[in-house]
PDB file of N, CA and C in Angstrom:
ATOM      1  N   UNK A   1      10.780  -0.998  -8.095  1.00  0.00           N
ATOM      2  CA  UNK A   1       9.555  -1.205  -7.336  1.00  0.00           C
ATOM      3  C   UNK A   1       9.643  -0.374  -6.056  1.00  0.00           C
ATOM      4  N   UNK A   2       8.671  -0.113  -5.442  1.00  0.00           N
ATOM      5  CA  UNK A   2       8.441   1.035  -4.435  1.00  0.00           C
ATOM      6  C   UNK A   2       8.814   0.409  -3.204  1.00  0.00           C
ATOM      7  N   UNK A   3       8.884   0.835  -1.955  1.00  0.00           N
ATOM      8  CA  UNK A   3       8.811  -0.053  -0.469  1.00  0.00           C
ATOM      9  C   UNK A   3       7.173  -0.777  -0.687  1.00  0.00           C
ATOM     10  N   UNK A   4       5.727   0.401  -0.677  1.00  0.00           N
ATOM     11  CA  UNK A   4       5.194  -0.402  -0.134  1.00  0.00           C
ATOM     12  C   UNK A   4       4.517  -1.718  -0.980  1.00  0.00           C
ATOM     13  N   UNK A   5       5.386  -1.626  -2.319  1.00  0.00           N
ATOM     14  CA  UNK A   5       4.709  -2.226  -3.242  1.00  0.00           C
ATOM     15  C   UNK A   5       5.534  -3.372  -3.125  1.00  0.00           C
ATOM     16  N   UNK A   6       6.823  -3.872  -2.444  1.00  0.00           N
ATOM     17  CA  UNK A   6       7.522  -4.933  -2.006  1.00  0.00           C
ATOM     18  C   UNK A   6       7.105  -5.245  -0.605  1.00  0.00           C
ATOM     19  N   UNK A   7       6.942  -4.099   0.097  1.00  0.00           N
ATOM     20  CA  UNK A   7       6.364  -5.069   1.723  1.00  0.00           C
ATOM     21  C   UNK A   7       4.951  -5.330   1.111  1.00  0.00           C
ATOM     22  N   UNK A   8       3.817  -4.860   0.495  1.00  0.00           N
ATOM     23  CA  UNK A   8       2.819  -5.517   0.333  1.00  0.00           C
ATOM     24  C   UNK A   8       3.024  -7.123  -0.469  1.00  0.00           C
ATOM     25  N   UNK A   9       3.715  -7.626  -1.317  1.00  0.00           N
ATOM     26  CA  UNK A   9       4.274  -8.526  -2.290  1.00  0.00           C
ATOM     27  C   UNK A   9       4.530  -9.573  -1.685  1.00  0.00           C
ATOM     28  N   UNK A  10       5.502  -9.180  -0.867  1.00  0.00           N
ATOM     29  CA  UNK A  10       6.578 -10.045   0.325  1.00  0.00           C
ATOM     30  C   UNK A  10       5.080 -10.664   1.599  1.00  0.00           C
ATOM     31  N   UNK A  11       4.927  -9.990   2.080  1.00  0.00           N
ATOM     32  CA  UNK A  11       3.892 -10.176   3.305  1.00  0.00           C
ATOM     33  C   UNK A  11       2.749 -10.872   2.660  1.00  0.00           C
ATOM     34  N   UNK A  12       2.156 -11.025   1.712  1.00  0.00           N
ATOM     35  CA  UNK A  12       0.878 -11.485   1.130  1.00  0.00           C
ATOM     36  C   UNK A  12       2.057 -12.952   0.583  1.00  0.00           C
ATOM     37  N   UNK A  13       2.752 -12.848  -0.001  1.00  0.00           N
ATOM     38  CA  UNK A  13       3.362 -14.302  -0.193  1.00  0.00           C
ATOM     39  C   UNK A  13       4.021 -14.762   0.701  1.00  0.00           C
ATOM     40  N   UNK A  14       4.061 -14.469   1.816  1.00  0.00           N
ATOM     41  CA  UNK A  14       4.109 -14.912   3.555  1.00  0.00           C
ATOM     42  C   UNK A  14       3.214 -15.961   3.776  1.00  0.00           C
ATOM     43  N   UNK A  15       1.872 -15.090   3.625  1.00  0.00           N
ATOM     44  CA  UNK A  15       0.570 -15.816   4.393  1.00  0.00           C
ATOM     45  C   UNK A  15       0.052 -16.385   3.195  1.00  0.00           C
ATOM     46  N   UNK A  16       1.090 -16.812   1.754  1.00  0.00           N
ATOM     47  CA  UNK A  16       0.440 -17.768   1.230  1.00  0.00           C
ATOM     48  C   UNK A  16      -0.860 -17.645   0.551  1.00  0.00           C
ATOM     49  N   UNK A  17      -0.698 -16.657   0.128  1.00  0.00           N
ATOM     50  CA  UNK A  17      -1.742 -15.860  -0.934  1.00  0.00           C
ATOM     51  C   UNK A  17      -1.909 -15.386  -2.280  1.00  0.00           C
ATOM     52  N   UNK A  18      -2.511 -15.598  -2.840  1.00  0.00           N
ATOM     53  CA  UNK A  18      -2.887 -15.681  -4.211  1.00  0.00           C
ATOM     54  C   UNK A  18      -3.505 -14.391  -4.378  1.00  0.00           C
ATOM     55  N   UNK A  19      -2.952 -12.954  -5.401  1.00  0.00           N
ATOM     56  CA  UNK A  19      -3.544 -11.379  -5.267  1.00  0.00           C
ATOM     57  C   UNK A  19      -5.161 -11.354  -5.117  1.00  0.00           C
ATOM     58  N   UNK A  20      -5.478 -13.133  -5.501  1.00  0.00           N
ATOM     59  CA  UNK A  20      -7.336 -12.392  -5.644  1.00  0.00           C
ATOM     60  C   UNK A  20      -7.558 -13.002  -4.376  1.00  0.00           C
ATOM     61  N   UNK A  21      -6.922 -13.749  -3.685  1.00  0.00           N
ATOM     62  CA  UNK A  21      -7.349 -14.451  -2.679  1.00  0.00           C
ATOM     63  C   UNK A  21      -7.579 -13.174  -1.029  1.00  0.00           C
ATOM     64  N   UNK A  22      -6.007 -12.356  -1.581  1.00  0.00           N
ATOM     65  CA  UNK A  22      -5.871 -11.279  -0.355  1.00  0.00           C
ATOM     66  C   UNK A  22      -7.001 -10.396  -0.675  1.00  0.00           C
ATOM     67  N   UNK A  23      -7.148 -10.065  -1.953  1.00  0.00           N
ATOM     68  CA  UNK A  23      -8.202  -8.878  -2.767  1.00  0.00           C
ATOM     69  C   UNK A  23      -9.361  -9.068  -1.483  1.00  0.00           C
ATOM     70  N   UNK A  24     -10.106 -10.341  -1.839  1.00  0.00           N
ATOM     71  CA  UNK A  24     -10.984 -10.418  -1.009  1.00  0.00           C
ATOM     72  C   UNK A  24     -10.638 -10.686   0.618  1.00  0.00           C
ATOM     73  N   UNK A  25      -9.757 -10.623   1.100  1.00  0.00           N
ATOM     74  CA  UNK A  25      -9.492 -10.313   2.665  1.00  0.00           C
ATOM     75  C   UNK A  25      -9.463  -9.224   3.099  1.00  0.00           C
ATOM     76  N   UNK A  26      -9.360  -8.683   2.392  1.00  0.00           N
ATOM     77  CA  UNK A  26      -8.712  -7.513   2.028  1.00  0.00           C
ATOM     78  C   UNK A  26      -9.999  -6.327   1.762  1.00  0.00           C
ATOM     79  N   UNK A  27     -10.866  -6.619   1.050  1.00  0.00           N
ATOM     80  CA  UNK A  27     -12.247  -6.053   0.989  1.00  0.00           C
ATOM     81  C   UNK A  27     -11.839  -4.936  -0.326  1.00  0.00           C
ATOM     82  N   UNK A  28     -10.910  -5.569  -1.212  1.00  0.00           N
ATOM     83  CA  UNK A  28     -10.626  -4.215  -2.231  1.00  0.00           C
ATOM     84  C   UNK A  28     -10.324  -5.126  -3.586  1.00  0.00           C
ATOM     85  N   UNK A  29     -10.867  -4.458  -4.710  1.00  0.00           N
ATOM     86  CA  UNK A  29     -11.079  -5.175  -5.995  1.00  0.00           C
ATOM     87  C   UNK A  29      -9.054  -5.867  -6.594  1.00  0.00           C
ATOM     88  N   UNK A  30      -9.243  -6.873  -7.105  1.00  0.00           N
ATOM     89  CA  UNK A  30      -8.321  -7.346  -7.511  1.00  0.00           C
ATOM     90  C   UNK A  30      -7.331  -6.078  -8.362  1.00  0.00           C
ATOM     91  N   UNK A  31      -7.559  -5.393  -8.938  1.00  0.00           N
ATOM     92  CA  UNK A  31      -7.107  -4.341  -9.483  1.00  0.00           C
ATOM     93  C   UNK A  31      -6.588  -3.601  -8.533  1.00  0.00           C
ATOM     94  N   UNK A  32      -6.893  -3.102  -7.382  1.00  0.00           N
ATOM     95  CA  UNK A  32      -6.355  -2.195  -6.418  1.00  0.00           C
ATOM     96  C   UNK A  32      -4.525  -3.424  -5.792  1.00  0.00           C
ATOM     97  N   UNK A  33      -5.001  -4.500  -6.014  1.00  0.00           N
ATOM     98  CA  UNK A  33      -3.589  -5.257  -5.122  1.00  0.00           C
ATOM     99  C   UNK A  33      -2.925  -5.243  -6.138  1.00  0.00           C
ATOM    100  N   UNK A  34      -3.521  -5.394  -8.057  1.00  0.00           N
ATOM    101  CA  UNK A  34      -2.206  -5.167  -8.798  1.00  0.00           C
ATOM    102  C   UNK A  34      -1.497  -4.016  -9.180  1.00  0.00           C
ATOM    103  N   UNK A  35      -2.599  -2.959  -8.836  1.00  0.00           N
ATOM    104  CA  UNK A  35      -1.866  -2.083  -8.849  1.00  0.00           C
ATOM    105  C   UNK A  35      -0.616  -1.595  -7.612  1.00  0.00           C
ATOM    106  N   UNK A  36      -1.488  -1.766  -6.529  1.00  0.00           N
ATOM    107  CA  UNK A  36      -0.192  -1.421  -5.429  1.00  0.00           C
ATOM    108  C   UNK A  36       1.116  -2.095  -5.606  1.00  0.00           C
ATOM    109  N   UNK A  37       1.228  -3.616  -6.073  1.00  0.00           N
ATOM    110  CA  UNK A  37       2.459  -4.670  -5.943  1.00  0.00           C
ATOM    111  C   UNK A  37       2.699  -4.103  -7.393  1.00  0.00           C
ATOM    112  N   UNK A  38       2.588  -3.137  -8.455  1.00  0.00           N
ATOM    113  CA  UNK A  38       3.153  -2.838  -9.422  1.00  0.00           C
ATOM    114  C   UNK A  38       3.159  -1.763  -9.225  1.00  0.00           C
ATOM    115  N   UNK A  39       3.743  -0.855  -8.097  1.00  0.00           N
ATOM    116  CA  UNK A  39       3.605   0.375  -7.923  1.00  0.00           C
ATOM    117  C   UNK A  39       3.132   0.945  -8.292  1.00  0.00           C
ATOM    118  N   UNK A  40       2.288   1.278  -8.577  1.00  0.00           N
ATOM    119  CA  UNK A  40       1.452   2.363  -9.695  1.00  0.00           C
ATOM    120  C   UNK A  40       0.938   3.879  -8.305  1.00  0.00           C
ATOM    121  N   UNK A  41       1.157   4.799  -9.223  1.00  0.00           N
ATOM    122  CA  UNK A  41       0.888   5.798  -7.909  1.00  0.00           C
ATOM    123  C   UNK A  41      -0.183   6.946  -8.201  1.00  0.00           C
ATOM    124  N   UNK A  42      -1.220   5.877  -8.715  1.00  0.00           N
ATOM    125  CA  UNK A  42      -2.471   6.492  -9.133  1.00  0.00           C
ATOM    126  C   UNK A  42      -3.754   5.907  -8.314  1.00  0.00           C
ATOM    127  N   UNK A  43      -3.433   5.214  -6.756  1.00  0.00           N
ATOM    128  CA  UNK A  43      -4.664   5.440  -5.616  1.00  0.00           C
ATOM    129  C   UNK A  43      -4.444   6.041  -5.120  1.00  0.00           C
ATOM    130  N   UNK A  44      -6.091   5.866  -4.410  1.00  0.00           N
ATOM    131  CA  UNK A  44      -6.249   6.247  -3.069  1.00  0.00           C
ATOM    132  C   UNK A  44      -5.493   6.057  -1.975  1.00  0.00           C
ATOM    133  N   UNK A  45      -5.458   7.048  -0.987  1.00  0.00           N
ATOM    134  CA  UNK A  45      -5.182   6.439   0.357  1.00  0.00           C
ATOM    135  C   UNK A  45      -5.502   5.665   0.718  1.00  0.00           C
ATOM    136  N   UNK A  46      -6.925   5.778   0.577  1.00  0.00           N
ATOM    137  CA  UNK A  46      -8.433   4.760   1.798  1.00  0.00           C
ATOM    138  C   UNK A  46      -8.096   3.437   1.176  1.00  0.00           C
ATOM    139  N   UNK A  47      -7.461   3.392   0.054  1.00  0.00           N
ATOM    140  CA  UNK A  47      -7.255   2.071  -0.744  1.00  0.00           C
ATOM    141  C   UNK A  47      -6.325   1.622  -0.272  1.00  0.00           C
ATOM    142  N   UNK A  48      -5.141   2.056  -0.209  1.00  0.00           N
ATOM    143  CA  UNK A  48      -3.840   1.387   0.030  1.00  0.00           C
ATOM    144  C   UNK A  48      -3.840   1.469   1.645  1.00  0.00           C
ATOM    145  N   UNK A  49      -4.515   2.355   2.474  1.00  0.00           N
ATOM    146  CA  UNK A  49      -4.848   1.810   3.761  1.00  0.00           C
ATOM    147  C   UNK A  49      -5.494   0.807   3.986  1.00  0.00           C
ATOM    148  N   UNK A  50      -6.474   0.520   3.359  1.00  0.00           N
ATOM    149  CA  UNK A  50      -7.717  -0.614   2.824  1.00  0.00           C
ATOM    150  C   UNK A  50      -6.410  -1.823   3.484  1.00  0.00           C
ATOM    151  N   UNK A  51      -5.624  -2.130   2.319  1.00  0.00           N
ATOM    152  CA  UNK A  51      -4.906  -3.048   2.132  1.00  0.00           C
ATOM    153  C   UNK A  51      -3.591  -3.396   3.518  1.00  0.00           C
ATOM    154  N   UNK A  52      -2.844  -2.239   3.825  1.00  0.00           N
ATOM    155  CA  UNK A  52      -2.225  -2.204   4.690  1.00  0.00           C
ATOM    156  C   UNK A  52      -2.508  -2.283   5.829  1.00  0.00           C
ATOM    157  N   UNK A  53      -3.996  -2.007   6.399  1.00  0.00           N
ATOM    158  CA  UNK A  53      -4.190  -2.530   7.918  1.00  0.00           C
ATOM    159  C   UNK A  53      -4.390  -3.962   7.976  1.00  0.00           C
ATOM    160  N   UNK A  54      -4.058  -4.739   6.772  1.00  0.00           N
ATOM    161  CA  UNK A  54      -4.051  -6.093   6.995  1.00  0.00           C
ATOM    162  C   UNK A  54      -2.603  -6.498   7.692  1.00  0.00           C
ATOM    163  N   UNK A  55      -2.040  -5.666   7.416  1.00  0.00           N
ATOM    164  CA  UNK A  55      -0.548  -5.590   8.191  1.00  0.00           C
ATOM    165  C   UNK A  55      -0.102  -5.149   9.412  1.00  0.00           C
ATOM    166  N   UNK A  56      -1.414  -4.697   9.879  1.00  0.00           N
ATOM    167  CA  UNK A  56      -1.568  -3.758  10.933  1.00  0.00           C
ATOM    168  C   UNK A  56      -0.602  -2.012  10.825  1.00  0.00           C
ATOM    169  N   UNK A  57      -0.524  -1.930   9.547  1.00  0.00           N
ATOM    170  CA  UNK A  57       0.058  -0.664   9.208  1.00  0.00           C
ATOM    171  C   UNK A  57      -0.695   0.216   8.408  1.00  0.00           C
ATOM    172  N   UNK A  58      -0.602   1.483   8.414  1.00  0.00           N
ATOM    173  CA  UNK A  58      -1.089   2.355   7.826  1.00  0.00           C
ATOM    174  C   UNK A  58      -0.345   3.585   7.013  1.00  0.00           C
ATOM    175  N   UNK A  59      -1.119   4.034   5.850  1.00  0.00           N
ATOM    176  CA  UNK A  59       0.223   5.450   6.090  1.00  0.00           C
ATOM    177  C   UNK A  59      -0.698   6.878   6.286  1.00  0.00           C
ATOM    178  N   UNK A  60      -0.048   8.239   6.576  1.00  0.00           N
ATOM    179  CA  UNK A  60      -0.933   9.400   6.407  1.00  0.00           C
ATOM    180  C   UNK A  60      -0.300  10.147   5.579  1.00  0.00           C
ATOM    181  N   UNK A  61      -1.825  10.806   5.291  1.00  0.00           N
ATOM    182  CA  UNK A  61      -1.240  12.426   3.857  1.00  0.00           C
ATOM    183  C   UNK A  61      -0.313  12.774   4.278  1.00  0.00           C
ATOM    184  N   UNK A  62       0.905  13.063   3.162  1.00  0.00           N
ATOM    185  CA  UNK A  62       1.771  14.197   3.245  1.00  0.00           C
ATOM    186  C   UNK A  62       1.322  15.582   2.922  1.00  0.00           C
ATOM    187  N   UNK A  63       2.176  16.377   3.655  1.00  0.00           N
ATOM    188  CA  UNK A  63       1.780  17.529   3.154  1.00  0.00           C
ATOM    189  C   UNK A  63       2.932  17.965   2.712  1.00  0.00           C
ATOM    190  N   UNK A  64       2.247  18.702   0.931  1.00  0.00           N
ATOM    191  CA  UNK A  64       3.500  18.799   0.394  1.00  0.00           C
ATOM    192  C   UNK A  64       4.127  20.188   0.819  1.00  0.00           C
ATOM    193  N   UNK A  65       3.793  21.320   1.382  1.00  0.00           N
ATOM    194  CA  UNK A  65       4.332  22.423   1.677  1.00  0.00           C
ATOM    195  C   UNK A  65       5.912  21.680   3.033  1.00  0.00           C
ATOM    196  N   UNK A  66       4.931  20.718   3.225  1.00  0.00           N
ATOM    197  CA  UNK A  66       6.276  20.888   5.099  1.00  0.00           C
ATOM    198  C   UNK A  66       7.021  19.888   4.128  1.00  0.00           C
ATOM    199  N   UNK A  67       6.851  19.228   3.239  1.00  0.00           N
ATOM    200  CA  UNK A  67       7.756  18.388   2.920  1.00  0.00           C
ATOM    201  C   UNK A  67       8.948  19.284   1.691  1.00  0.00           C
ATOM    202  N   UNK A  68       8.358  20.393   1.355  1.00  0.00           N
ATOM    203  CA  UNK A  68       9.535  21.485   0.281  1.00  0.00           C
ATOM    204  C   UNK A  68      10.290  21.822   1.097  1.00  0.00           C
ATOM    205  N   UNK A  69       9.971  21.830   2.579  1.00  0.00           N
ATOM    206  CA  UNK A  69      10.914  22.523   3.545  1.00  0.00           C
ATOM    207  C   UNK A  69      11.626  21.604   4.285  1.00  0.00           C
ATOM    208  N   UNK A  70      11.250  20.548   4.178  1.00  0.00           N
ATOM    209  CA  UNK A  70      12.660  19.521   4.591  1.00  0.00           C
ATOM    210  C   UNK A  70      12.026  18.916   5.753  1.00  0.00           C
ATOM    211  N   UNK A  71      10.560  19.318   6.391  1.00  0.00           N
ATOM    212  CA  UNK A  71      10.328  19.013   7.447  1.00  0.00           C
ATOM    213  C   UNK A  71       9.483  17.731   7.349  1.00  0.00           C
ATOM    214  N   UNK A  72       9.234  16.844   8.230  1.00  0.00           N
ATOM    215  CA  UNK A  72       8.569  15.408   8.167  1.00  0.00           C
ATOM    216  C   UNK A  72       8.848  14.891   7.196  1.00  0.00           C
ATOM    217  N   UNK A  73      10.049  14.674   6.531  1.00  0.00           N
ATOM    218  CA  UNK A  73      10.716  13.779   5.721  1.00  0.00           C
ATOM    219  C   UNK A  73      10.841  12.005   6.043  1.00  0.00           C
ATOM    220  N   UNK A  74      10.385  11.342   5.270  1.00  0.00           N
ATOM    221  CA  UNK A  74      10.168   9.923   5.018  1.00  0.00           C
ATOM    222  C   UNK A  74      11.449   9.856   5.168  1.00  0.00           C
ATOM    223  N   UNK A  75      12.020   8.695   6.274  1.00  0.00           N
ATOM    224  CA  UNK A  75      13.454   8.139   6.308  1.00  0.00           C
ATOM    225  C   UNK A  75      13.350   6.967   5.526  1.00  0.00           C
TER     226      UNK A  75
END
């Protein structure tokens, strides 16, 4: 399983949530939370941001050229 597909998992069964319950807190179809908590790496950004500013987190595009070169590498 991925990071954000365990911090999303972990944090939503924090606050005691049921995937359709966050879905709709969340403002994104039940399908978008099973896919993220089953990693799947076929969304959107705007989606999985959708979901993550419930965390008050976000992520941004990589770009894959600076990332062949070693530069702004994900720790």
């Amino acid at each position: 399983m991925n990071l954000i597909a365990e911090f999303v998992k972990k944090r939503r069964k924090q606050l005691g949530l049921t995937q359709e319950e966050f879905a709709v807190k969340a403002g994104v179809a039940l399908t978008v939370i099973r896919k993220i908590e089953q990693g799947k790496e076929n969304l959107s950004l705007s989606k999985v941001n959708q979901v993550l500013i419930m965390f008050g987190q976000v992520l941004g595009p990589v770009n894959a050229k600076e990332n062949e070169t070693g530069n702004n590498k994900i720790q």
